[in-house]
Protein backbone atom coordinates (compact mmCIF):
# COMPACT_ATOMS: atom_id res chain seq x y z
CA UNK A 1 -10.12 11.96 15.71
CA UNK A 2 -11.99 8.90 15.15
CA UNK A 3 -10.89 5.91 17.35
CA UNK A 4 -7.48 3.90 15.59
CA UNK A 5 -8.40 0.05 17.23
CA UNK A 6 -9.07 -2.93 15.45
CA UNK A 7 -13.02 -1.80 14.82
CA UNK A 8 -11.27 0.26 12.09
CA UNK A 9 -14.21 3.31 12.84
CA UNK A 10 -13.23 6.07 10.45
CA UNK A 11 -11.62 9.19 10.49
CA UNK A 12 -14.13 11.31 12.03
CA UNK A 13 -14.81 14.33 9.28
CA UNK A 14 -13.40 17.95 10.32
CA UNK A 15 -10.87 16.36 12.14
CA UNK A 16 -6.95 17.46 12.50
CA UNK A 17 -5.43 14.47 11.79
CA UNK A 18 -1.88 14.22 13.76
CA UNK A 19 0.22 11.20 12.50
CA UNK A 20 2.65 11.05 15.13
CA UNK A 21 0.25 10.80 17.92
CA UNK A 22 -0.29 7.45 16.22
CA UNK A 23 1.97 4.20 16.83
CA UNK A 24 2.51 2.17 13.83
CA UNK A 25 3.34 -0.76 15.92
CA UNK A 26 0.39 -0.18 18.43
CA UNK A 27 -1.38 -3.61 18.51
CA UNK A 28 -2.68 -3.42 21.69
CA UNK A 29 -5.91 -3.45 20.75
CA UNK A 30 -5.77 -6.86 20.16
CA UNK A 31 -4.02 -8.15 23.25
CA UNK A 32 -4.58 -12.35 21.60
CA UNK A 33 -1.99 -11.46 19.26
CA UNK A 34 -0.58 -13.03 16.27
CA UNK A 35 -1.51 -16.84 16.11
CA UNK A 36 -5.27 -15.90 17.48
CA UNK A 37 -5.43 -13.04 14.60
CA UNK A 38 -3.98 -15.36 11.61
CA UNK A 39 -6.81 -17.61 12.60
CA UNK A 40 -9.79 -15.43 12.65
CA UNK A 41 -8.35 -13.70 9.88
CA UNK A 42 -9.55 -16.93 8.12
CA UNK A 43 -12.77 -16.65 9.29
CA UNK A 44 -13.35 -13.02 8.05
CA UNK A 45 -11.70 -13.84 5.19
CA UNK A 46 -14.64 -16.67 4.51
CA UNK A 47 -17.21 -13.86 5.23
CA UNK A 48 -15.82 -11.44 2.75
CA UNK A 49 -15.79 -13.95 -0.21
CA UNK A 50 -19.27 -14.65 0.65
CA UNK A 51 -20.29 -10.89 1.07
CA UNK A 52 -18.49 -10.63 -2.57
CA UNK A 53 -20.67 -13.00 -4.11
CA UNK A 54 -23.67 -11.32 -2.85
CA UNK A 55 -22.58 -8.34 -3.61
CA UNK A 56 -22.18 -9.55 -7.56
CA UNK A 57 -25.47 -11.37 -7.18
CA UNK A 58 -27.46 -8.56 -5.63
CA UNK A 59 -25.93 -6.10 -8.61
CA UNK A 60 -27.85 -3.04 -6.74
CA UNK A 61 -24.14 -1.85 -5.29
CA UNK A 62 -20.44 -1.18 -6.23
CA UNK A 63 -17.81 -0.75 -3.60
CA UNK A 64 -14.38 1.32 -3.89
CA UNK A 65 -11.23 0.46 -1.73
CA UNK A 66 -8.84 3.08 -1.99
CA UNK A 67 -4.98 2.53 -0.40
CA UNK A 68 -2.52 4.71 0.09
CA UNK A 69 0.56 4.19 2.18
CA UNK A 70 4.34 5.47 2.00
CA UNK A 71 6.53 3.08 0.15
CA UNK A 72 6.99 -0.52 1.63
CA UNK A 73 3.94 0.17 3.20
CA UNK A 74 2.63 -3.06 2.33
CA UNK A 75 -0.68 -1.84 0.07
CA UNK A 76 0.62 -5.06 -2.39
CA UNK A 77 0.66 -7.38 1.01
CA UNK A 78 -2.34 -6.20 1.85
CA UNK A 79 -4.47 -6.62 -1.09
CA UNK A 80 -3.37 -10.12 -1.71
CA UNK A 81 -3.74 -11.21 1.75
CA UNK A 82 -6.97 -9.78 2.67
CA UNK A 83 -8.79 -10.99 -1.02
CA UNK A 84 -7.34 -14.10 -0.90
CA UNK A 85 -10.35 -16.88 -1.62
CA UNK A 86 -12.68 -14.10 -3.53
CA UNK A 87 -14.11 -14.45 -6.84
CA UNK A 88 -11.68 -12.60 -9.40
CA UNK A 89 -14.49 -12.08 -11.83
CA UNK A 90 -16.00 -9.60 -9.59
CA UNK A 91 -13.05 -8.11 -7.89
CA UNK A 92 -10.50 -5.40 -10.25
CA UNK A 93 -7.41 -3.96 -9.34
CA UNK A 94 -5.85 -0.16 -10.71
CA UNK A 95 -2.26 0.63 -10.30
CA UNK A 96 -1.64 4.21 -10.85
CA UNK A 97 1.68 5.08 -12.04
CA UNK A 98 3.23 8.21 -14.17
CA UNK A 99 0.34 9.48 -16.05
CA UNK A 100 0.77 9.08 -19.79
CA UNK A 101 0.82 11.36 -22.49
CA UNK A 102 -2.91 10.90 -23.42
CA UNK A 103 -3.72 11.46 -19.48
CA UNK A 104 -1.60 14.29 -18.76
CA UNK A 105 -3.70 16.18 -22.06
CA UNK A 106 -7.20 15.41 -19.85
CA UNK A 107 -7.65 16.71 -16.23
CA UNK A 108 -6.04 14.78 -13.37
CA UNK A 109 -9.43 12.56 -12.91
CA UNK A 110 -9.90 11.48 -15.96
CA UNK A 111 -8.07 8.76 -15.48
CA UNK A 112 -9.33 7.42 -12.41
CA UNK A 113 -13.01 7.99 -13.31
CA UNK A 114 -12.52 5.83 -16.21
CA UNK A 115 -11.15 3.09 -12.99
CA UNK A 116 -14.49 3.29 -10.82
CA UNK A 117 -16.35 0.00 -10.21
CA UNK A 118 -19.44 -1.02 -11.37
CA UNK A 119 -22.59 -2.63 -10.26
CA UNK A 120 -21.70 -5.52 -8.21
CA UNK A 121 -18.07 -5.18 -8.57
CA UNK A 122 -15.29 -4.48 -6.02
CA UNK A 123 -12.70 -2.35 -7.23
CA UNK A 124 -8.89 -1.34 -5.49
CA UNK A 125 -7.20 1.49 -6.32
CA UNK A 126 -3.26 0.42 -5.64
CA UNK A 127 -2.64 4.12 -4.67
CA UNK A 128 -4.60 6.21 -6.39
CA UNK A 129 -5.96 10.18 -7.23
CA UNK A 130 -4.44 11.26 -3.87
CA UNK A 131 -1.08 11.05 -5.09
CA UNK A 132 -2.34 14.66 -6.78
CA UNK A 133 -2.19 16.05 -3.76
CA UNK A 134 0.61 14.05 -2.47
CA UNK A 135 4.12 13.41 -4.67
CA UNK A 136 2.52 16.27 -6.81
CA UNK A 137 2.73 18.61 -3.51
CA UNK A 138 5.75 17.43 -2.21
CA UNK A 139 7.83 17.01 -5.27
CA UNK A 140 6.47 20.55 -6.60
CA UNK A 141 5.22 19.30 -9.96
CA UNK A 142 2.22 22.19 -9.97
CA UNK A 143 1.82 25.34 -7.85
CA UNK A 144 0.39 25.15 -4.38
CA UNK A 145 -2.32 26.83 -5.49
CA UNK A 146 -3.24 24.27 -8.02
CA UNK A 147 -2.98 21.21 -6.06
CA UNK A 148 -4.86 22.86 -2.87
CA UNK A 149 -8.25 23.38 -4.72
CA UNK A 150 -7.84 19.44 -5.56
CA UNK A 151 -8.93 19.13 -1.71
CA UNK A 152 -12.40 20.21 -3.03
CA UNK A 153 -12.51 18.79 -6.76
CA UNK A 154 -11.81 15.31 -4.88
CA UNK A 155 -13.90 15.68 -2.28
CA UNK A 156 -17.06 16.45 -4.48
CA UNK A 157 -15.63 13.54 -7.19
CA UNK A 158 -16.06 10.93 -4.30
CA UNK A 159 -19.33 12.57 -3.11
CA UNK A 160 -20.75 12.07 -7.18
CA UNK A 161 -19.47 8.67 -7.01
CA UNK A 162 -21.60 7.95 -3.67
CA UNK A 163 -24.74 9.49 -4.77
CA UNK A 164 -24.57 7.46 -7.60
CA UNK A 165 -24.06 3.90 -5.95
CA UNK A 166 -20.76 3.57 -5.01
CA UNK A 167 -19.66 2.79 -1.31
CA UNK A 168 -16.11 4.04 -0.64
CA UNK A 169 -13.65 2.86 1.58
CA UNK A 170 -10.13 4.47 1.98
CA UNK A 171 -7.38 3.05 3.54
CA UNK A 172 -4.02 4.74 5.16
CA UNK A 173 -1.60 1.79 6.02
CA UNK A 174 0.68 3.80 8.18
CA UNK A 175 4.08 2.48 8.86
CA UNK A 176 7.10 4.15 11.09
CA UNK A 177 10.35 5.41 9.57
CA UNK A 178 12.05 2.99 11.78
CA UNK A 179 9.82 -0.32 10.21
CA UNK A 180 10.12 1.10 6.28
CA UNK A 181 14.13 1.15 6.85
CA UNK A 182 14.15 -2.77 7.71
CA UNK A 183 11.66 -3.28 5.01
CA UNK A 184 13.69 -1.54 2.73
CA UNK A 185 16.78 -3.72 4.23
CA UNK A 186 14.99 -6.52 3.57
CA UNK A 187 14.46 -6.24 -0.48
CA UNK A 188 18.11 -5.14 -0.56
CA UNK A 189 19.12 -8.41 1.37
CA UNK A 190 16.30 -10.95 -0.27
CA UNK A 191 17.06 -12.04 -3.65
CA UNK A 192 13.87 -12.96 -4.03
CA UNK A 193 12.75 -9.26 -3.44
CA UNK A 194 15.65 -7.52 -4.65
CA UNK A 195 13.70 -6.73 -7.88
CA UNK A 196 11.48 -4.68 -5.92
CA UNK A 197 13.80 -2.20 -4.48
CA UNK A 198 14.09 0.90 -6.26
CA UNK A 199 16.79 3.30 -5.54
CA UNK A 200 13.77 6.10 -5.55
CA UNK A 201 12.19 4.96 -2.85
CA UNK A 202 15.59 6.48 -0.82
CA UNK A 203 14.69 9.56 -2.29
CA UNK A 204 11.14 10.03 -1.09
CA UNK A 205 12.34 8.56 2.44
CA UNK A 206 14.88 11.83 2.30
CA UNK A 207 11.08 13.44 2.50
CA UNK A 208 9.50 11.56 5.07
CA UNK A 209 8.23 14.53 7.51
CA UNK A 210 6.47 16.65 4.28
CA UNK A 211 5.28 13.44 3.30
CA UNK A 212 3.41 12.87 6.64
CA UNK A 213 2.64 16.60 6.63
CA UNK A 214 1.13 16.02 2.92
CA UNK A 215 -0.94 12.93 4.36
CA UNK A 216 -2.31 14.60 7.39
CA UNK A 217 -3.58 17.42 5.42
CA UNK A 218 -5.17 15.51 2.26
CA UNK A 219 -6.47 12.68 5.12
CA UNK A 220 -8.03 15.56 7.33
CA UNK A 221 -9.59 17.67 4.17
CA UNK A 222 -10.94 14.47 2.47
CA UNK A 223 -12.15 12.26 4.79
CA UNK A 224 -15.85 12.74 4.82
CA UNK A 225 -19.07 10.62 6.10
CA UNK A 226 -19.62 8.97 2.42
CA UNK A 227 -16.04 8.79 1.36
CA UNK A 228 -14.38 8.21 5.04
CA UNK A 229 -10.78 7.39 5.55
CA UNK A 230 -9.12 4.29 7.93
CA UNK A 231 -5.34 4.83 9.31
CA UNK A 232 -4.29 1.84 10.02
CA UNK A 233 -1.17 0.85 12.35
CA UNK A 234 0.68 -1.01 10.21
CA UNK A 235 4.08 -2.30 11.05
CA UNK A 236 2.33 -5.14 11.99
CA UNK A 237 1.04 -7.35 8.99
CA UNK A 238 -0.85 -9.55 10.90
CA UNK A 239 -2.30 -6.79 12.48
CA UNK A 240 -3.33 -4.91 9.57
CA UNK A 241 -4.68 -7.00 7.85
CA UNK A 242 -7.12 -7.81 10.20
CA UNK A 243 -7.91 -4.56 10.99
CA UNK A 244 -8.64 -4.08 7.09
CA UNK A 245 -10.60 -7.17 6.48
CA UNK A 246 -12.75 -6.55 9.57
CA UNK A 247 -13.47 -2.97 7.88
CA UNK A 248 -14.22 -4.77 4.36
CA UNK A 249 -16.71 -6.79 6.43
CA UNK A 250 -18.38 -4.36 8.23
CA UNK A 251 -18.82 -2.19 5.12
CA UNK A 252 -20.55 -4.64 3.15
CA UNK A 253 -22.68 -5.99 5.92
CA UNK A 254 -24.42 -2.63 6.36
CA UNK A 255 -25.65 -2.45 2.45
CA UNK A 256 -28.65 -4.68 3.19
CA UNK A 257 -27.38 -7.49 -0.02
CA UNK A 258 -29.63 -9.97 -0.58
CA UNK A 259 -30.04 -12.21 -3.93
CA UNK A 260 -32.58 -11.63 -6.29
CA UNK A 261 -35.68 -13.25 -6.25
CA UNK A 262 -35.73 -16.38 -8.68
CA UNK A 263 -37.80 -16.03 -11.80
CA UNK A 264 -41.18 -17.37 -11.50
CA UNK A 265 -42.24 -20.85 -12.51
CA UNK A 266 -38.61 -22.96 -11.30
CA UNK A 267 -40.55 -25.55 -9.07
CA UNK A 268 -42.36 -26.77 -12.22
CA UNK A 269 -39.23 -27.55 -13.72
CA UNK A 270 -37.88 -30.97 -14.19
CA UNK A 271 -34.11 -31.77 -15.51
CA UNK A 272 -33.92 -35.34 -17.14
């Protein structure tokens, strides 16, 4: 398994991944700890909006951040902290809920296909076509047979997507049963956040162990060198979100952006 620190190095592919061998609340690999991490969180932060803007500029890329997490596993925390200061023009977010009528008639990536950035754009899936081969598996909405050949029908969607320009980036934000329970506590005791809690989420907690089961497999069958996954340890926001920014960073950095050359003939031009 690919190395779980704060360099955020990916899933390595043909890997078994094994969940509990991980420690949400691990954040020992960054022994300067919260107050040293807000601040160069700020920093990175800086870097990404300007890697955005080149990114939009350049117009020669598109970049896909995928998140998936159990519930409270702070994919809504995470998006807002870690794209705070970047351009909305050039950054979209998908929320993927019930399919409707309309989507359930098409196949199951219809939808999301139609969701895929495009040149120069960032675009977050807010969970996204894994939960085909997640709540659809352990729910039992279609037959085990169905929803195991989706390992392969994803695995070639996200290799189309790369060949064709996109960078992908997928993000686990793992979280113990222990740290969801407080979080769930939490909206139940905040009125501020009551509105979130939904007496569902209980039910899918009932399911914790085939929902890690479900994760481990889809994580370990999908995670590939062009579309590679990230678990992240991540009762720790402070620590997670680092650990996902410095990813962001690193991703973008290797796709050689640069800004177009200027059209010819500017230094003759005078503005009165």
């Amino acid at each position: 398994m690919g190395e779980l620190g704060l360099d955020g190095q990916s899933i390595a592919p043909g890997t078994r991944l094994d969940l509990a061998a991980v420690d949400p609340g691990d954040t020992s690999a960054y022994p300067a700890g919260k107050r040293a991490a807000r601040a160069e969180l700020d920093e990175v932060r800086h870097r990404l909006a300007e890697l955005q803007h080149l990114l939009w500029a350049d117009g020669r890329h598109k970049l896909l951040v995928v998140f998936q997490a159990m519930d409270t596993g702070g994919k809504d925390g995470t998006i807002r902290t870690v794209f705070r200061g970047v351009n909305p023009h050039g950054v979209r977010i998908s929320d993927f809920k019930a399919p409707t009528d309309e989507e359930l008639a098409h196949d199951y990536l219809w939808r999301v296909h139609a969701e895929t950035p495009d040149d120069g754009r960032i675009q977050i899936f807010n969970r996204s076509h894994y939960e085909d081969v997640l709540v659809v598996r352990v729910l039992g909405l279609v037959p085990e047979d169905r929803w195991r050949l989706r390992y392969r029908h994803i695995v070639e969607f996200e290799r189309m997507l790369a060949e064709e320009g996109t960078t992908i980036v997928k993000f686990f934000l793992h979280i113990s049963r222990d740290e969801q329970a407080a979080r769930l506590r939490e909206r139940l005791d905040d009125p501020i956040k009551r509105w979130k809690f939904n007496p569902s989420d209980l039910d899918s907690r009932k399911r914790w162990d085939e929902y890690m089961t479900a994760y481990e497999e889809a994580i370990s069958a999908t995670t590939t060198d062009a579309a590679p996954w990230h678990v992240i340890r991540a009762d720790k926001n402070w620590y997670r979100n680092l650990v996902v920014a410095r990813t962001l960073v690193a991703t973008l950095e290797r796709l050689d952006l640069r800004f177009p050359e200027p059209p010819e003939g500017l230094d003759n031009i005078a503005i009165r």
